[in-house]
C-alpha atoms as a PDB file:
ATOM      1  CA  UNK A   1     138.273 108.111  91.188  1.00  0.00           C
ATOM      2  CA  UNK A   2     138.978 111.154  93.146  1.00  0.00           C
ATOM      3  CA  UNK A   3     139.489 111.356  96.519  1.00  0.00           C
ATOM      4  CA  UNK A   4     137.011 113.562  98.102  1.00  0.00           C
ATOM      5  CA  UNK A   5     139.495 114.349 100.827  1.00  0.00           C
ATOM      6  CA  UNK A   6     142.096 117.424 100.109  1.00  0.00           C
ATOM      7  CA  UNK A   7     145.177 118.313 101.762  1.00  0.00           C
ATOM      8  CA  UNK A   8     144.214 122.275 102.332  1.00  0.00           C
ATOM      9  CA  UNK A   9     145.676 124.414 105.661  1.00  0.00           C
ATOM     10  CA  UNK A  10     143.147 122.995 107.322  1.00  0.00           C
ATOM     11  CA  UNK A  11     143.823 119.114 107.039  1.00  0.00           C
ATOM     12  CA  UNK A  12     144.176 117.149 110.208  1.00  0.00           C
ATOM     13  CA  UNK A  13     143.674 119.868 112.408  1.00  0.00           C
ATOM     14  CA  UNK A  14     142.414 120.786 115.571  1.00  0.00           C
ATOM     15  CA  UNK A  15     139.554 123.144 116.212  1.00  0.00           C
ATOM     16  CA  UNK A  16     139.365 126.769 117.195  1.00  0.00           C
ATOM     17  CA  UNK A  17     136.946 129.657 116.676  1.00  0.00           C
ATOM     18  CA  UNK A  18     135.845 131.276 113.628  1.00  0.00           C
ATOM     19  CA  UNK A  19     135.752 134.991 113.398  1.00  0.00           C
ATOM     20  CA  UNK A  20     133.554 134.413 110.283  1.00  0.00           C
ATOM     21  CA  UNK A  21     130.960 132.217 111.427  1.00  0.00           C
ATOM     22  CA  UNK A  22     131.317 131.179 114.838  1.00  0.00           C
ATOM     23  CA  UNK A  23     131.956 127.841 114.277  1.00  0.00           C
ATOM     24  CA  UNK A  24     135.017 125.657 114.786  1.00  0.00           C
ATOM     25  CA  UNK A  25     137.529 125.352 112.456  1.00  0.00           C
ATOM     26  CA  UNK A  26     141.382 123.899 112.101  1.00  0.00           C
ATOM     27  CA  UNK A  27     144.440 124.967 114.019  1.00  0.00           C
ATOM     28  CA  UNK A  28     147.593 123.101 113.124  1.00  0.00           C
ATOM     29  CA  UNK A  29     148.812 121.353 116.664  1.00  0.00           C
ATOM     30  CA  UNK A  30     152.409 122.718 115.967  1.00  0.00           C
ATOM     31  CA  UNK A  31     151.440 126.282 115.492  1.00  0.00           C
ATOM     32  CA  UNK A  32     149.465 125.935 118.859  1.00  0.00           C
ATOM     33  CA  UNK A  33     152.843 124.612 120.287  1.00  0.00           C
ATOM     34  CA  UNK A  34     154.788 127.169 119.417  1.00  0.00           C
ATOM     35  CA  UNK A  35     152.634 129.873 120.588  1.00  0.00           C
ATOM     36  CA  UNK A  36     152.188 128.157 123.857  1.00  0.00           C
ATOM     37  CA  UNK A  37     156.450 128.427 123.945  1.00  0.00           C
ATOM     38  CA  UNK A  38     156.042 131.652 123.137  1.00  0.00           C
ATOM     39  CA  UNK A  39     153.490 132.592 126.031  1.00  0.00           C
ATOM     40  CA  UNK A  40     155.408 130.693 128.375  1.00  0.00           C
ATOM     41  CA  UNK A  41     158.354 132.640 127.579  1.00  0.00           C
ATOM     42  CA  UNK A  42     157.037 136.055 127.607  1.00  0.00           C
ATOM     43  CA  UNK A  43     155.333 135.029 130.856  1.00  0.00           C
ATOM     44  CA  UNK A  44     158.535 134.436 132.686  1.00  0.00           C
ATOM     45  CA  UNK A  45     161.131 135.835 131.149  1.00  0.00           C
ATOM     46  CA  UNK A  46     158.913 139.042 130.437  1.00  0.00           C
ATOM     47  CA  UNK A  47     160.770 142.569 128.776  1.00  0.00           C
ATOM     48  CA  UNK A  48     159.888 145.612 130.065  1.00  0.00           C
ATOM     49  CA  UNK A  49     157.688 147.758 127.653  1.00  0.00           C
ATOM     50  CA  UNK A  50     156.307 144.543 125.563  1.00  0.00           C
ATOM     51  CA  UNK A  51     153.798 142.074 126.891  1.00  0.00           C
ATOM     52  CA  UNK A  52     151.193 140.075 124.708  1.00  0.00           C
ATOM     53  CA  UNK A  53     148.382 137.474 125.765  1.00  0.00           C
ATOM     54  CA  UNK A  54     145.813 135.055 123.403  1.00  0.00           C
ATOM     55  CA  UNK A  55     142.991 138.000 122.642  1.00  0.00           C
ATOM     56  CA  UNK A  56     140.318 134.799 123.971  1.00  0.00           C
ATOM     57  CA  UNK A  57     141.375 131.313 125.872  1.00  0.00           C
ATOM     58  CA  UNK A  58     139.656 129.294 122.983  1.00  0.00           C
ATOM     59  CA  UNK A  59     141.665 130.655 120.247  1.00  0.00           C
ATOM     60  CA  UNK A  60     145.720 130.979 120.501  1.00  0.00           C
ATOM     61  CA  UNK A  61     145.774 132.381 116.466  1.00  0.00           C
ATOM     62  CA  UNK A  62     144.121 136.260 117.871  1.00  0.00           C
ATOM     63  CA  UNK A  63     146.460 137.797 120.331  1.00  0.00           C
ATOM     64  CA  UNK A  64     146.388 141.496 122.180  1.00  0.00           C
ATOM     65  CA  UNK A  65     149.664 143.195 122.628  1.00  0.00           C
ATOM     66  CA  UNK A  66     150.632 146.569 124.819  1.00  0.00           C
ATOM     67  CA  UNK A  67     153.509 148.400 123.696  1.00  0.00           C
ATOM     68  CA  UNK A  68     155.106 151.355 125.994  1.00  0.00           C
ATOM     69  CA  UNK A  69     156.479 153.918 123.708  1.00  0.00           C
ATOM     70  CA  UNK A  70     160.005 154.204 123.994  1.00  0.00           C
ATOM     71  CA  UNK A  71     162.409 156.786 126.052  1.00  0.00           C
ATOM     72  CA  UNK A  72     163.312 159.864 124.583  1.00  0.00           C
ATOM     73  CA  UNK A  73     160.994 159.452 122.057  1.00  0.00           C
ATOM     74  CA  UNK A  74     158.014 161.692 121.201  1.00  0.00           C
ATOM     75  CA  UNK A  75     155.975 158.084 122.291  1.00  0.00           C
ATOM     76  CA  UNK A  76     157.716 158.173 125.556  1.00  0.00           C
ATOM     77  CA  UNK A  77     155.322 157.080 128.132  1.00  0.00           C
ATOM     78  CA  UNK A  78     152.586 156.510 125.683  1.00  0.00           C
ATOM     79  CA  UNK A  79     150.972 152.721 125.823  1.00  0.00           C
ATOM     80  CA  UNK A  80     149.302 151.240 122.505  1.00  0.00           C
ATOM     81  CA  UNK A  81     147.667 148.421 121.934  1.00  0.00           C
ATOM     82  CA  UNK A  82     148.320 145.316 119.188  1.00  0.00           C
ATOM     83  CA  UNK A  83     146.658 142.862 117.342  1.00  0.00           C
ATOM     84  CA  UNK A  84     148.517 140.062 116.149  1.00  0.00           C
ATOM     85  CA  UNK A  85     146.678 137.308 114.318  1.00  0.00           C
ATOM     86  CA  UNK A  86     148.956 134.212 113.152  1.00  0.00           C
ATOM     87  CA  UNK A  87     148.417 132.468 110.318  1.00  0.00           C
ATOM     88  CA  UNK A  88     148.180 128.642 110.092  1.00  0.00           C
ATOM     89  CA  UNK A  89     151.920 128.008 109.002  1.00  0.00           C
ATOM     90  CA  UNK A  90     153.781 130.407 111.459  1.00  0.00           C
ATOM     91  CA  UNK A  91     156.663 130.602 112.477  1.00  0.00           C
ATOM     92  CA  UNK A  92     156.941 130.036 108.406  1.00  0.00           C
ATOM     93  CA  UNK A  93     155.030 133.534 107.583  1.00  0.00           C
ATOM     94  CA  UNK A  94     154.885 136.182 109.839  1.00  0.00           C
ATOM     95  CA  UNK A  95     151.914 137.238 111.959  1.00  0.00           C
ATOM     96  CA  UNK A  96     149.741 139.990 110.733  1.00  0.00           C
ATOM     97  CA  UNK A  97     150.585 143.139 113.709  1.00  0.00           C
ATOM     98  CA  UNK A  98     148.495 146.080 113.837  1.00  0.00           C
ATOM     99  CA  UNK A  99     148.300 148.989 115.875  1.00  0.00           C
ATOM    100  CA  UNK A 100     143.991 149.407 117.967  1.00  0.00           C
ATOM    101  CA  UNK A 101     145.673 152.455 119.544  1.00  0.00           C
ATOM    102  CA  UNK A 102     145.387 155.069 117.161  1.00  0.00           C
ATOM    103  CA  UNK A 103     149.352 156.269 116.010  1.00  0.00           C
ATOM    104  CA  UNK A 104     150.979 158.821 114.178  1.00  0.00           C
ATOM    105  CA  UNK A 105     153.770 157.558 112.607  1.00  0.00           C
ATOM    106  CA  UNK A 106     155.731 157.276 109.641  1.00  0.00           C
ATOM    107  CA  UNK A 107     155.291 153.764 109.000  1.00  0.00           C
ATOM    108  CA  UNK A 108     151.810 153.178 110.244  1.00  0.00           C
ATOM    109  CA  UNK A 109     148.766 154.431 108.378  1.00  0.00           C
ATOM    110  CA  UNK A 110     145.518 155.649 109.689  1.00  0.00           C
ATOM    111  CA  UNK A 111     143.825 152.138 109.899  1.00  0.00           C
ATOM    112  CA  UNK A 112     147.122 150.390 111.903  1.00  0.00           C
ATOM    113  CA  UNK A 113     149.333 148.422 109.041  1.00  0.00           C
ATOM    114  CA  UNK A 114     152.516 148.569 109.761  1.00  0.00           C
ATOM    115  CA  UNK A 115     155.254 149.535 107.317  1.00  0.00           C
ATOM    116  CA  UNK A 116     157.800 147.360 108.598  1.00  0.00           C
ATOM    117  CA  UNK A 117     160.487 144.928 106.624  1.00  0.00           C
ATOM    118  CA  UNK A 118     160.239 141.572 109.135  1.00  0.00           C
ATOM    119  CA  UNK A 119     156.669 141.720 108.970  1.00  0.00           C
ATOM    120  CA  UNK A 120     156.981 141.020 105.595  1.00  0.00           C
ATOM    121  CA  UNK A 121     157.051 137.322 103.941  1.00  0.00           C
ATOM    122  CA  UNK A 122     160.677 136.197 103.957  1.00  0.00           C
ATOM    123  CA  UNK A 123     162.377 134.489 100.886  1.00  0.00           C
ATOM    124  CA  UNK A 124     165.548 133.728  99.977  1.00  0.00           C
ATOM    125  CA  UNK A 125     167.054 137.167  98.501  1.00  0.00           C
ATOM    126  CA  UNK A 126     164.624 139.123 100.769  1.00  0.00           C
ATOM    127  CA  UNK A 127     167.152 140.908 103.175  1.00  0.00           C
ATOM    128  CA  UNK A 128     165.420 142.073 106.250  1.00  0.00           C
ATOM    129  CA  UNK A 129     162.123 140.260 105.865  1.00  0.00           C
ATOM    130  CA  UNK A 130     160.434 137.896 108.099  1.00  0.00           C
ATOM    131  CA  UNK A 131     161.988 135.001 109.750  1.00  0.00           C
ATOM    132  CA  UNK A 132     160.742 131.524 111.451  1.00  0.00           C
ATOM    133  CA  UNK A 133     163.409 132.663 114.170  1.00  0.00           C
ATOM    134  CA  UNK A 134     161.505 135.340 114.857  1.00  0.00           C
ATOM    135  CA  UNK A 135     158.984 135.324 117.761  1.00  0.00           C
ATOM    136  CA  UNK A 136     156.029 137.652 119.350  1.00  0.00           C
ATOM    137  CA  UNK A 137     159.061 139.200 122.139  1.00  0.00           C
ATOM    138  CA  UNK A 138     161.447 139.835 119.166  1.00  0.00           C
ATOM    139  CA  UNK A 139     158.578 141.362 116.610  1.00  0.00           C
ATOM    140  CA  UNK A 140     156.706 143.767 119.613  1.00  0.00           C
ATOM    141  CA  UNK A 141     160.653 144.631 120.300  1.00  0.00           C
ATOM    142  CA  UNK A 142     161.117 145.609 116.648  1.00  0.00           C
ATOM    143  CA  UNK A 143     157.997 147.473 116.549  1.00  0.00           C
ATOM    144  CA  UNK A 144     159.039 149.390 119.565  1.00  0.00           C
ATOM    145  CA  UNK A 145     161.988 149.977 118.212  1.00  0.00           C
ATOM    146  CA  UNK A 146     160.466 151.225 114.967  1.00  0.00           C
ATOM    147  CA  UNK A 147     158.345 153.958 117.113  1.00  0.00           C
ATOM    148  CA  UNK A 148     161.910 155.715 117.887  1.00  0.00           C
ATOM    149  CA  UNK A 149     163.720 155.085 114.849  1.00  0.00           C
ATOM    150  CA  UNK A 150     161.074 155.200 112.074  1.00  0.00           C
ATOM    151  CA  UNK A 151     161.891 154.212 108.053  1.00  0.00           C
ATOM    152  CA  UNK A 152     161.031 157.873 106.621  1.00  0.00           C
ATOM    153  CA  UNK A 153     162.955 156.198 103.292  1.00  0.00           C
ATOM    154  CA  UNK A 154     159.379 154.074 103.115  1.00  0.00           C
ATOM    155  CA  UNK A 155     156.485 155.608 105.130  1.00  0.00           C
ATOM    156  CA  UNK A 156     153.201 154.813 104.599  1.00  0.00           C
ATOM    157  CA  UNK A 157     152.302 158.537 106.475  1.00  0.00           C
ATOM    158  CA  UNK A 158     154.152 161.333 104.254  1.00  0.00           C
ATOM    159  CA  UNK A 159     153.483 163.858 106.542  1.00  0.00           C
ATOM    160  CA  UNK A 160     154.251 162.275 109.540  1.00  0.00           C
ATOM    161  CA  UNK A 161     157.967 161.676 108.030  1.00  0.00           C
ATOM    162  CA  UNK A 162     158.086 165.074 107.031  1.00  0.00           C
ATOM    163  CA  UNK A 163     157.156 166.431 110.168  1.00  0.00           C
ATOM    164  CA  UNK A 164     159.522 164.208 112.340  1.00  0.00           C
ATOM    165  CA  UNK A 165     162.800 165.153 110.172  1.00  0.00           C
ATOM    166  CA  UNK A 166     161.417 168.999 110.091  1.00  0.00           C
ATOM    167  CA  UNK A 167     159.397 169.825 113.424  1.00  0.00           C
ATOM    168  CA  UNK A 168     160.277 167.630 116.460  1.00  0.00           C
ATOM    169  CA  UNK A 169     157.211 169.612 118.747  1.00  0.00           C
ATOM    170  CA  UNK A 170     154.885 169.864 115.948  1.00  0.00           C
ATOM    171  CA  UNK A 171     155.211 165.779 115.640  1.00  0.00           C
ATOM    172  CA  UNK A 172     155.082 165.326 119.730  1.00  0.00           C
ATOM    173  CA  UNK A 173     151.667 167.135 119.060  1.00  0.00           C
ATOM    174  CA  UNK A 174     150.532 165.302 116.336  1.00  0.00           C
ATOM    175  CA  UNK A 175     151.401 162.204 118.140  1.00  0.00           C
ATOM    176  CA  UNK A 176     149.476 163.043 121.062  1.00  0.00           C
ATOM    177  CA  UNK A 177     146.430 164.003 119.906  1.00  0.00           C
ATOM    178  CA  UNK A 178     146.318 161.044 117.781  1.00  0.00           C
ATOM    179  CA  UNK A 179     147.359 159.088 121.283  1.00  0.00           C
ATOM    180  CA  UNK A 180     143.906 161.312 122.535  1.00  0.00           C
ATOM    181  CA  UNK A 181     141.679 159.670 119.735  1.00  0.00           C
ATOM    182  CA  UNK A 182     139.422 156.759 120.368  1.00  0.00           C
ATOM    183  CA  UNK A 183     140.929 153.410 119.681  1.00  0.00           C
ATOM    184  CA  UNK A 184     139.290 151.269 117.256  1.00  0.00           C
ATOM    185  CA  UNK A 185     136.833 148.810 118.506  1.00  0.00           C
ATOM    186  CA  UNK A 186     137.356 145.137 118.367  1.00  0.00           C
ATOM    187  CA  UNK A 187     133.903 143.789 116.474  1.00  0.00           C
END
Protein backbone atom coordinates (compact mmCIF):
# COMPACT_ATOMS: atom_id res chain seq x y z
CA UNK A 1 0.00 0.00 0.00
CA UNK A 2 1.18 3.46 -0.49
CA UNK A 3 1.88 5.75 1.94
CA UNK A 4 -0.21 8.75 1.58
CA UNK A 5 2.48 10.81 3.23
CA UNK A 6 5.41 12.29 0.79
CA UNK A 7 8.66 13.64 1.59
CA UNK A 8 8.24 17.08 -0.62
CA UNK A 9 10.12 20.67 0.55
CA UNK A 10 7.52 21.03 2.62
CA UNK A 11 7.69 17.87 4.98
CA UNK A 12 7.95 18.44 8.67
CA UNK A 13 7.91 21.97 8.52
CA UNK A 14 6.93 24.89 10.25
CA UNK A 15 4.43 27.43 9.05
CA UNK A 16 4.75 30.79 7.41
CA UNK A 17 2.69 32.91 5.01
CA UNK A 18 1.65 32.26 1.61
CA UNK A 19 2.02 34.89 -1.01
CA UNK A 20 -0.39 32.70 -3.08
CA UNK A 21 -3.18 32.15 -0.89
CA UNK A 22 -2.78 33.56 2.38
CA UNK A 23 -2.60 30.63 4.17
CA UNK A 24 0.18 28.95 6.13
CA UNK A 25 2.51 26.87 4.68
CA UNK A 26 6.13 25.06 5.54
CA UNK A 27 9.39 26.72 6.43
CA UNK A 28 12.23 24.34 7.12
CA UNK A 29 13.40 25.20 10.99
CA UNK A 30 17.10 25.30 9.73
CA UNK A 31 16.57 27.77 6.99
CA UNK A 32 14.74 29.97 9.67
CA UNK A 33 17.99 29.49 11.76
CA UNK A 34 20.19 30.57 9.52
CA UNK A 35 18.46 33.63 8.53
CA UNK A 36 17.97 34.55 12.10
CA UNK A 37 22.23 34.26 12.18
CA UNK A 38 22.19 36.18 9.44
CA UNK A 39 19.93 39.11 10.89
CA UNK A 40 21.70 38.98 13.99
CA UNK A 41 24.83 39.53 12.24
CA UNK A 42 23.96 42.26 9.96
CA UNK A 43 22.30 43.85 13.01
CA UNK A 44 25.49 44.20 14.92
CA UNK A 45 28.16 43.90 12.96
CA UNK A 46 26.33 46.10 10.22
CA UNK A 47 28.54 47.40 6.74
CA UNK A 48 28.11 50.62 5.68
CA UNK A 49 26.08 50.92 2.35
CA UNK A 50 24.20 47.33 2.82
CA UNK A 51 21.47 46.69 5.33
CA UNK A 52 18.53 44.10 4.88
CA UNK A 53 15.47 43.22 7.25
CA UNK A 54 12.50 40.20 6.94
CA UNK A 55 10.04 42.26 4.31
CA UNK A 56 7.05 41.09 7.29
CA UNK A 57 7.75 39.61 11.06
CA UNK A 58 5.65 36.43 10.13
CA UNK A 59 7.67 35.39 7.26
CA UNK A 60 11.75 35.28 7.43
CA UNK A 61 11.77 33.67 3.47
CA UNK A 62 10.70 37.69 1.91
CA UNK A 63 13.33 40.15 2.86
CA UNK A 64 13.82 44.12 1.82
CA UNK A 65 17.30 45.26 1.20
CA UNK A 66 18.80 49.08 0.68
CA UNK A 67 21.82 49.34 -1.24
CA UNK A 68 23.89 52.84 -1.37
CA UNK A 69 25.46 53.07 -4.72
CA UNK A 70 29.01 53.02 -4.53
CA UNK A 71 31.82 55.98 -4.56
CA UNK A 72 33.03 57.20 -7.65
CA UNK A 73 30.55 55.53 -9.39
CA UNK A 74 27.84 57.02 -11.63
CA UNK A 75 25.42 55.31 -8.54
CA UNK A 76 27.32 57.29 -6.06
CA UNK A 77 24.94 58.48 -3.51
CA UNK A 78 22.03 56.80 -5.10
CA UNK A 79 19.96 54.28 -2.59
CA UNK A 80 17.95 51.21 -4.19
CA UNK A 81 15.95 48.95 -2.85
CA UNK A 82 16.07 44.75 -2.85
CA UNK A 83 14.02 41.93 -2.71
CA UNK A 84 15.44 38.83 -1.68
CA UNK A 85 13.18 35.81 -1.34
CA UNK A 86 14.99 32.45 -0.09
CA UNK A 87 14.09 29.37 -1.10
CA UNK A 88 13.36 26.40 1.23
CA UNK A 89 16.93 24.73 0.99
CA UNK A 90 19.20 27.89 1.35
CA UNK A 91 22.13 28.33 2.12
CA UNK A 92 22.13 25.21 -0.56
CA UNK A 93 20.64 27.52 -3.56
CA UNK A 94 20.94 30.99 -3.61
CA UNK A 95 18.24 33.54 -2.84
CA UNK A 96 16.37 35.07 -5.66
CA UNK A 97 17.76 39.25 -5.45
CA UNK A 98 16.06 41.79 -7.37
CA UNK A 99 16.34 45.32 -7.76
CA UNK A 100 12.23 47.55 -6.65
CA UNK A 101 14.36 50.64 -7.38
CA UNK A 102 14.29 51.06 -10.91
CA UNK A 103 18.31 50.69 -12.38
CA UNK A 104 20.15 51.18 -15.36
CA UNK A 105 22.68 48.85 -15.59
CA UNK A 106 24.44 46.45 -17.55
CA UNK A 107 23.52 43.47 -15.75
CA UNK A 108 20.06 44.30 -14.59
CA UNK A 109 17.11 44.40 -16.95
CA UNK A 110 14.11 46.58 -16.91
CA UNK A 111 12.01 44.32 -14.53
CA UNK A 112 15.15 43.91 -11.72
CA UNK A 113 16.95 40.29 -12.49
CA UNK A 114 20.16 40.46 -11.90
CA UNK A 115 22.87 39.22 -14.25
CA UNK A 116 25.18 38.12 -11.74
CA UNK A 117 27.44 34.67 -11.51
CA UNK A 118 26.89 33.85 -7.43
CA UNK A 119 23.37 34.31 -7.81
CA UNK A 120 23.42 31.54 -9.88
CA UNK A 121 22.94 27.69 -8.70
CA UNK A 122 26.39 26.40 -7.79
CA UNK A 123 27.70 22.90 -8.90
CA UNK A 124 30.70 21.33 -8.95
CA UNK A 125 32.55 22.73 -12.25
CA UNK A 126 30.51 25.98 -11.93
CA UNK A 127 33.36 28.56 -11.17
CA UNK A 128 31.94 31.67 -9.70
CA UNK A 129 28.43 30.49 -8.95
CA UNK A 130 26.57 30.41 -5.79
CA UNK A 131 27.83 29.14 -2.58
CA UNK A 132 26.24 27.83 0.93
CA UNK A 133 29.16 30.11 2.35
CA UNK A 134 27.65 32.80 1.03
CA UNK A 135 25.30 35.02 3.11
CA UNK A 136 22.74 38.17 2.65
CA UNK A 137 26.08 40.76 3.87
CA UNK A 138 28.38 38.98 1.32
CA UNK A 139 25.60 38.81 -1.73
CA UNK A 140 24.20 42.81 -1.13
CA UNK A 141 28.25 43.39 -1.00
CA UNK A 142 28.65 41.67 -4.38
CA UNK A 143 25.79 43.39 -5.81
CA UNK A 144 27.22 46.66 -4.75
CA UNK A 145 30.15 45.83 -6.02
CA UNK A 146 28.63 44.83 -9.36
CA UNK A 147 26.98 48.54 -9.63
CA UNK A 148 30.78 49.90 -10.04
CA UNK A 149 32.34 47.21 -11.83
CA UNK A 150 29.59 45.81 -14.12
CA UNK A 151 30.07 42.34 -16.46
CA UNK A 152 29.61 44.23 -19.98
CA UNK A 153 31.14 40.56 -21.30
CA UNK A 154 27.32 39.32 -20.20
CA UNK A 155 24.74 42.15 -19.82
CA UNK A 156 21.36 41.63 -19.85
CA UNK A 157 21.04 45.75 -20.92
CA UNK A 158 23.11 46.14 -24.34
CA UNK A 159 22.88 49.60 -24.31
CA UNK A 160 23.60 50.29 -20.97
CA UNK A 161 27.13 48.38 -21.55
CA UNK A 162 27.62 50.24 -24.53
CA UNK A 163 27.03 53.42 -23.10
CA UNK A 164 29.20 52.89 -19.89
CA UNK A 165 32.46 51.75 -22.00
CA UNK A 166 31.57 54.74 -24.64
CA UNK A 167 29.84 57.80 -22.77
CA UNK A 168 30.59 58.04 -19.00
CA UNK A 169 27.92 61.41 -18.71
CA UNK A 170 25.51 60.06 -21.09
CA UNK A 171 25.30 56.77 -18.63
CA UNK A 172 25.32 59.14 -15.26
CA UNK A 173 22.13 60.48 -17.11
CA UNK A 174 20.64 57.48 -18.01
CA UNK A 175 21.20 56.24 -14.58
CA UNK A 176 19.54 59.03 -13.01
CA UNK A 177 16.59 59.38 -14.65
CA UNK A 178 16.00 55.79 -14.31
CA UNK A 179 16.96 56.50 -10.35
CA UNK A 180 13.88 59.42 -11.02
CA UNK A 181 11.33 56.65 -12.15
CA UNK A 182 8.75 55.19 -9.87
CA UNK A 183 9.79 52.05 -8.12
CA UNK A 184 7.77 49.08 -8.62
CA UNK A 185 5.09 48.38 -6.17
CA UNK A 186 5.14 45.49 -3.85
CA UNK A 187 1.45 43.69 -4.54
Amino acid sequence: MASRFTAGPTAGLQSTKSAIVGRPVAANPALIKRLQSELMTLMTSPTPGISAFPAAPTDMTVWNATITGPSGTPYENLTFRLSMSFPGNYPLSPPEVTFKTPVYHPNVDFSGRICLDILKPGGVDTEGAWSAVLNVGSVLLSIQSLLGEPNNASPLNGEAALLWDRDQAEYRRKVLARHQEPAELDA
